[in-house]
N, C-alpha and C. Protein backbone atom coordinates (compact mmCIF):
# COMPACT_ATOMS: atom_id res chain seq x y z
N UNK A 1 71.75 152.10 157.19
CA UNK A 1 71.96 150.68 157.42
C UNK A 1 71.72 149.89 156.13
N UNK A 2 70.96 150.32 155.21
CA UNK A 2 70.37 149.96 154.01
C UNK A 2 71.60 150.12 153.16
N UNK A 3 72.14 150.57 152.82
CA UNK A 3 73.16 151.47 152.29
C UNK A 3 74.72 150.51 152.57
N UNK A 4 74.65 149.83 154.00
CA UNK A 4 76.01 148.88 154.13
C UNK A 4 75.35 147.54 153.79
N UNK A 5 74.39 147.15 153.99
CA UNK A 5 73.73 145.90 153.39
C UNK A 5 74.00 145.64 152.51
N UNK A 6 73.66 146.81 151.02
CA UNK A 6 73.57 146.25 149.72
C UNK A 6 75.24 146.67 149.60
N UNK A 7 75.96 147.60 150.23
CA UNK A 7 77.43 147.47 150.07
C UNK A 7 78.04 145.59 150.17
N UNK A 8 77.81 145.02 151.09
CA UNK A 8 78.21 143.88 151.45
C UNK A 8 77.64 142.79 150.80
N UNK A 9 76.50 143.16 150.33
CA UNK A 9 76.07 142.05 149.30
C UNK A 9 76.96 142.30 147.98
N UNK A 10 77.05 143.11 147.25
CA UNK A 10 78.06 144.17 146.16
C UNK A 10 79.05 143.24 146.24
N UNK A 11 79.99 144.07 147.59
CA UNK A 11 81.06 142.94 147.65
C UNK A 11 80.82 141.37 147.74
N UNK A 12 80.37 141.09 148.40
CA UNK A 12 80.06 139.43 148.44
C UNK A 12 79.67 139.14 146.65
N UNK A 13 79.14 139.63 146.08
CA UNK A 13 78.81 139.03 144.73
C UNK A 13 79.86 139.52 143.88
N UNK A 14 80.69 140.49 144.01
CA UNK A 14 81.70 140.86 143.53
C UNK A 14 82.64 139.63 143.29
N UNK A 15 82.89 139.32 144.98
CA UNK A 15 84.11 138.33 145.32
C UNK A 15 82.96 137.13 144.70
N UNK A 16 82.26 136.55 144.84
CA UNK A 16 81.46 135.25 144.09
C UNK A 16 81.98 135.09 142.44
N UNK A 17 81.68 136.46 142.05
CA UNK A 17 82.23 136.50 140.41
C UNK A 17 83.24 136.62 139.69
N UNK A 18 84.12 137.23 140.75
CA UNK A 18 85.62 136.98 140.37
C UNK A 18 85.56 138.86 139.56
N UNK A 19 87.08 139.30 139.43
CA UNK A 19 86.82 140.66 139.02
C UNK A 19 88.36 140.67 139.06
N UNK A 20 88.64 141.67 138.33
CA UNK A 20 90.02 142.13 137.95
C UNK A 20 90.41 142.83 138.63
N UNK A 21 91.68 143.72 138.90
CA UNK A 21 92.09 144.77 139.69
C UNK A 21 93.49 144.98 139.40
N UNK A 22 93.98 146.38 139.57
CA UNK A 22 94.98 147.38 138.86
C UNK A 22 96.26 147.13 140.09
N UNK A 23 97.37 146.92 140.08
CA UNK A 23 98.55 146.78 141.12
C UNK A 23 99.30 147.71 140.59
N UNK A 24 99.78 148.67 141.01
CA UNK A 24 100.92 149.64 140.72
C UNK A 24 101.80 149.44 141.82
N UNK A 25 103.09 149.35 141.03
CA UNK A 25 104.43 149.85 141.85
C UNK A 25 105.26 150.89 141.34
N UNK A 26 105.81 151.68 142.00
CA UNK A 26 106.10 152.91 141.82
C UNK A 26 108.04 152.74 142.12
N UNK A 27 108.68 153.19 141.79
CA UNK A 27 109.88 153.09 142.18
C UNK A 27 110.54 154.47 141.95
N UNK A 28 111.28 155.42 143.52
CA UNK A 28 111.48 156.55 143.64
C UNK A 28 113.22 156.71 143.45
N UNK A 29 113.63 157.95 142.95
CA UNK A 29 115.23 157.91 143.16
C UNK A 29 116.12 159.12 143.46
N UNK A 30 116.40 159.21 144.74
CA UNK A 30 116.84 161.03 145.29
C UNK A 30 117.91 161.17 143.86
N UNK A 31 117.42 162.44 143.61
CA UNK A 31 118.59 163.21 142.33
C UNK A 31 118.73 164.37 142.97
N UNK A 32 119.78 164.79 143.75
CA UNK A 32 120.39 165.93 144.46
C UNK A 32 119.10 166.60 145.39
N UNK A 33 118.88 165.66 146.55
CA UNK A 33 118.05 165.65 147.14
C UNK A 33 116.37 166.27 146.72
N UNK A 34 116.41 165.82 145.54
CA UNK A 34 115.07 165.96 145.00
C UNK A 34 114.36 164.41 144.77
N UNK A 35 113.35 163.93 145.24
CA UNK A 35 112.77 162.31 145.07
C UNK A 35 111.83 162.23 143.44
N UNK A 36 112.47 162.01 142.54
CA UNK A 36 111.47 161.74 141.55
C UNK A 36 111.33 160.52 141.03
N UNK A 37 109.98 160.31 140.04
CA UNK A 37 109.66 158.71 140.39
C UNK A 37 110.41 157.99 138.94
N UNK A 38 111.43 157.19 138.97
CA UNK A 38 111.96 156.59 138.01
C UNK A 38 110.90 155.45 136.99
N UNK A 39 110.46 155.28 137.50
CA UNK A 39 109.87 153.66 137.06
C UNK A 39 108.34 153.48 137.68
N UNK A 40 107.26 152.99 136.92
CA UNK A 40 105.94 152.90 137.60
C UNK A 40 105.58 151.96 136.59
N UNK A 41 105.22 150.58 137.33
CA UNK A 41 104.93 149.50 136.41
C UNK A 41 102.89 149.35 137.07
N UNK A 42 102.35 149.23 136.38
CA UNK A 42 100.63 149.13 136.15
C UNK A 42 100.61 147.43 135.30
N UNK A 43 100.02 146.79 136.65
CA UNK A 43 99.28 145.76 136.00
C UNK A 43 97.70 145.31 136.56
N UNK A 44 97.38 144.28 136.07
CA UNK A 44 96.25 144.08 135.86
C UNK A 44 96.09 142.70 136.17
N UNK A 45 95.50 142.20 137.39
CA UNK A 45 95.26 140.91 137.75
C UNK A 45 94.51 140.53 138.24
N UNK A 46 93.99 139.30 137.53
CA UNK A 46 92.15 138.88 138.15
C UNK A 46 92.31 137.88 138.96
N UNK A 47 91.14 138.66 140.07
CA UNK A 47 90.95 137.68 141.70
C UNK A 47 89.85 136.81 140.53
N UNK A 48 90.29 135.41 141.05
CA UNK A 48 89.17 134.19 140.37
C UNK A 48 88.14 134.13 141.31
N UNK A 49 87.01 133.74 141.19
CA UNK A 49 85.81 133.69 141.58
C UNK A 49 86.05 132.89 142.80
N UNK A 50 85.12 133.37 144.15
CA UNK A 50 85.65 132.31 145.35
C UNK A 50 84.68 131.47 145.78
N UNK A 51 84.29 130.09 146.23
CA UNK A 51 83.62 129.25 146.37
C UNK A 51 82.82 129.66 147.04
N UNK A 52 83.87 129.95 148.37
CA UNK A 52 83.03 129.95 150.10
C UNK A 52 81.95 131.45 149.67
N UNK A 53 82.59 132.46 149.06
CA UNK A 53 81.95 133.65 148.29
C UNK A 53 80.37 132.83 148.12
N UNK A 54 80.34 132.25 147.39
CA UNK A 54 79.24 131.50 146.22
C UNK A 54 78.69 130.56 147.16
N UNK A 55 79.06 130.06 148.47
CA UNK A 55 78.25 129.05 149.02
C UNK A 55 77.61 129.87 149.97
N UNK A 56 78.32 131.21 150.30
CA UNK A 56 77.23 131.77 151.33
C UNK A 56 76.13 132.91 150.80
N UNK A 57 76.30 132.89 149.71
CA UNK A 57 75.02 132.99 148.80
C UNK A 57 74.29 132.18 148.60
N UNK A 58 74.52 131.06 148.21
CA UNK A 58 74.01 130.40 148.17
C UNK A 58 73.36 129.64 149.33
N UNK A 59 73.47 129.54 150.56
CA UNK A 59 72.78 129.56 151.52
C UNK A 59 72.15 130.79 151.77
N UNK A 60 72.48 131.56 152.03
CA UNK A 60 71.25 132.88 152.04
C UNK A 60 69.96 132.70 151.16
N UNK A 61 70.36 132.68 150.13
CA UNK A 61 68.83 132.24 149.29
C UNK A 61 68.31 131.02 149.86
N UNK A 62 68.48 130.24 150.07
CA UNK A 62 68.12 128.86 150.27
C UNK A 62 67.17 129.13 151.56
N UNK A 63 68.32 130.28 152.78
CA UNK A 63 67.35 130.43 154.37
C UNK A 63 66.14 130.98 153.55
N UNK A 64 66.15 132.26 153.17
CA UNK A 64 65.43 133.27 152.86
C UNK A 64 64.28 133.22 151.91
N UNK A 65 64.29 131.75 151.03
CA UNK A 65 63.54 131.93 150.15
C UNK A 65 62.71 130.45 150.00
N UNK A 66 61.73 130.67 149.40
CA UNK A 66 60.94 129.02 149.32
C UNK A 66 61.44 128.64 147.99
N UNK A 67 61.25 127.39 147.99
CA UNK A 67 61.97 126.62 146.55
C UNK A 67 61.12 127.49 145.42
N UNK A 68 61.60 127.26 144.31
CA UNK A 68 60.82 128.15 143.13
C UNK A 68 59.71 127.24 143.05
N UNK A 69 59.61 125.94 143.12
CA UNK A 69 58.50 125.17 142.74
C UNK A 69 56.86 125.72 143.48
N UNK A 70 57.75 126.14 145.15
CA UNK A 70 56.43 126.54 146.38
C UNK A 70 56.30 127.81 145.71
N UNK A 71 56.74 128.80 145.14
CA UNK A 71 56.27 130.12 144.91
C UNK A 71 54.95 130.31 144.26
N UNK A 72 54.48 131.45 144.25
CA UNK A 72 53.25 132.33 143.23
C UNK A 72 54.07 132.78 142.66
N UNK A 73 52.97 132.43 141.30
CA UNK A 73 53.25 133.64 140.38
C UNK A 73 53.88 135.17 140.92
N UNK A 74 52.72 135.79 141.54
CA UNK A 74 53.51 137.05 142.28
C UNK A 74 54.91 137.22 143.20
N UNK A 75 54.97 136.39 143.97
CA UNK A 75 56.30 135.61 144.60
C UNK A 75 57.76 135.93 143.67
N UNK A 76 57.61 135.05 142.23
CA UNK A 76 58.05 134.81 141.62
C UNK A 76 58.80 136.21 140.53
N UNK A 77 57.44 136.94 140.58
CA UNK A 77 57.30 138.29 139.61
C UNK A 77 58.80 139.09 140.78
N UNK A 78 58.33 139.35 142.09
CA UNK A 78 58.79 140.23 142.94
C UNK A 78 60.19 139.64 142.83
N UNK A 79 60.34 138.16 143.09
CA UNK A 79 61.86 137.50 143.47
C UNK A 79 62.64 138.29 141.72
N UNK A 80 62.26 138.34 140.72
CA UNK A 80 62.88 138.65 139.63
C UNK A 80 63.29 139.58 139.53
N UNK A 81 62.12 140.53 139.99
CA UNK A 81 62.30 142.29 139.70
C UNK A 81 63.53 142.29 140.66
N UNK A 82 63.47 142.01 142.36
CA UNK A 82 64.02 142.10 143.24
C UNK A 82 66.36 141.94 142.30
N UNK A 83 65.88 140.57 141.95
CA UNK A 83 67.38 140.44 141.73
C UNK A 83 67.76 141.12 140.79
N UNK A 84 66.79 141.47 139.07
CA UNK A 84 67.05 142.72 138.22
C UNK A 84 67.85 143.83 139.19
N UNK A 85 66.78 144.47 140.00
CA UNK A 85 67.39 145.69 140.76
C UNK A 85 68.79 145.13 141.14
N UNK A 86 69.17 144.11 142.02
CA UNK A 86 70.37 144.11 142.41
C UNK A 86 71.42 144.36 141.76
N UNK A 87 71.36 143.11 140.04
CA UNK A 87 71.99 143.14 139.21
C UNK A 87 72.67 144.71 139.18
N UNK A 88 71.68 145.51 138.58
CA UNK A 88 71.33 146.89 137.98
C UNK A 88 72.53 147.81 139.12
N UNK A 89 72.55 147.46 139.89
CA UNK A 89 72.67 148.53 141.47
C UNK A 89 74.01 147.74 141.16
N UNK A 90 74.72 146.31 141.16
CA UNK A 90 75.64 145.85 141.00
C UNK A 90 76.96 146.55 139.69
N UNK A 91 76.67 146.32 138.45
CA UNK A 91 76.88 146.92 137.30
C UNK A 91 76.66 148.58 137.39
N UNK A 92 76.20 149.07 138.26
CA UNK A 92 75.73 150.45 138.26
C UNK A 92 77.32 150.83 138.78
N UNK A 93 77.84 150.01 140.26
CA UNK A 93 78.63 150.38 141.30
C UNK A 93 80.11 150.20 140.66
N UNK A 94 80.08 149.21 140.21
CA UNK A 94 81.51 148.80 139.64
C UNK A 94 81.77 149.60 137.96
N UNK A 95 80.80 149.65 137.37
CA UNK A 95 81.09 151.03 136.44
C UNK A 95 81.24 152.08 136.89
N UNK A 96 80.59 152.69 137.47
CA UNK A 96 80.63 154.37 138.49
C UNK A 96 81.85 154.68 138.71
N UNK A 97 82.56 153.48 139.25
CA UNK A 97 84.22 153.46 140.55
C UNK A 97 84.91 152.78 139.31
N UNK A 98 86.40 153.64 139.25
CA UNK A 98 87.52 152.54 138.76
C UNK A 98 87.65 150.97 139.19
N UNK A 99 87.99 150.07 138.38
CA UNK A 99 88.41 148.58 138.97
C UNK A 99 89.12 148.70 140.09
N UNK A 100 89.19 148.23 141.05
CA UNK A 100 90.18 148.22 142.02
C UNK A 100 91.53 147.11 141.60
């Protein structure tokens, strides 16, 4: 369950930040009933960053967390490390896997 959580946060901050992705079209052509592929065009086009993405993050922190002003020190230490890791786990996932 841990495991689709931080999947969906991934994506959700993915789609918040906007990210590139690979479109192939392929174009096939029977040559004496054999199908081989004539033509294969590869591009590259970036989804722009999405608002509603970024506002429901941005409400999540807001339910989930006390203003930075109410925090401790310790509070504060954990909230950092906490989003480091995410970062880390973020950049970890989308290097690992081709761009989509």
């Amino acid at each position: 369950m841990k495991d689709k959580k931080n999947n969906v946060e991934a994506a959700l901050l993915k789609r918040a930040l906007g990210y590139d992705t690979k479109e192939i079209v392929e174009e096939f052509q029977d040559e004496d009933g054999d199908v081989k592929l004539t033509k294969r065009k590869v591009t590259t086009k970036n989804v722009p960053p999405d608002i509603s993405a970024v506002k429901m993050i941005l409400d999540s922190v807001n339910e989930n967390c006390k203003k930075v002003g109410e925090m401790t020190e310790e509070e504060l230490k954990s909230e950092k490390e906490r989003l480091l890791n995410l970062l880390k786990e973020t950049d970890k996932n989308e290097n690992g896997k081709d761009k989509e």
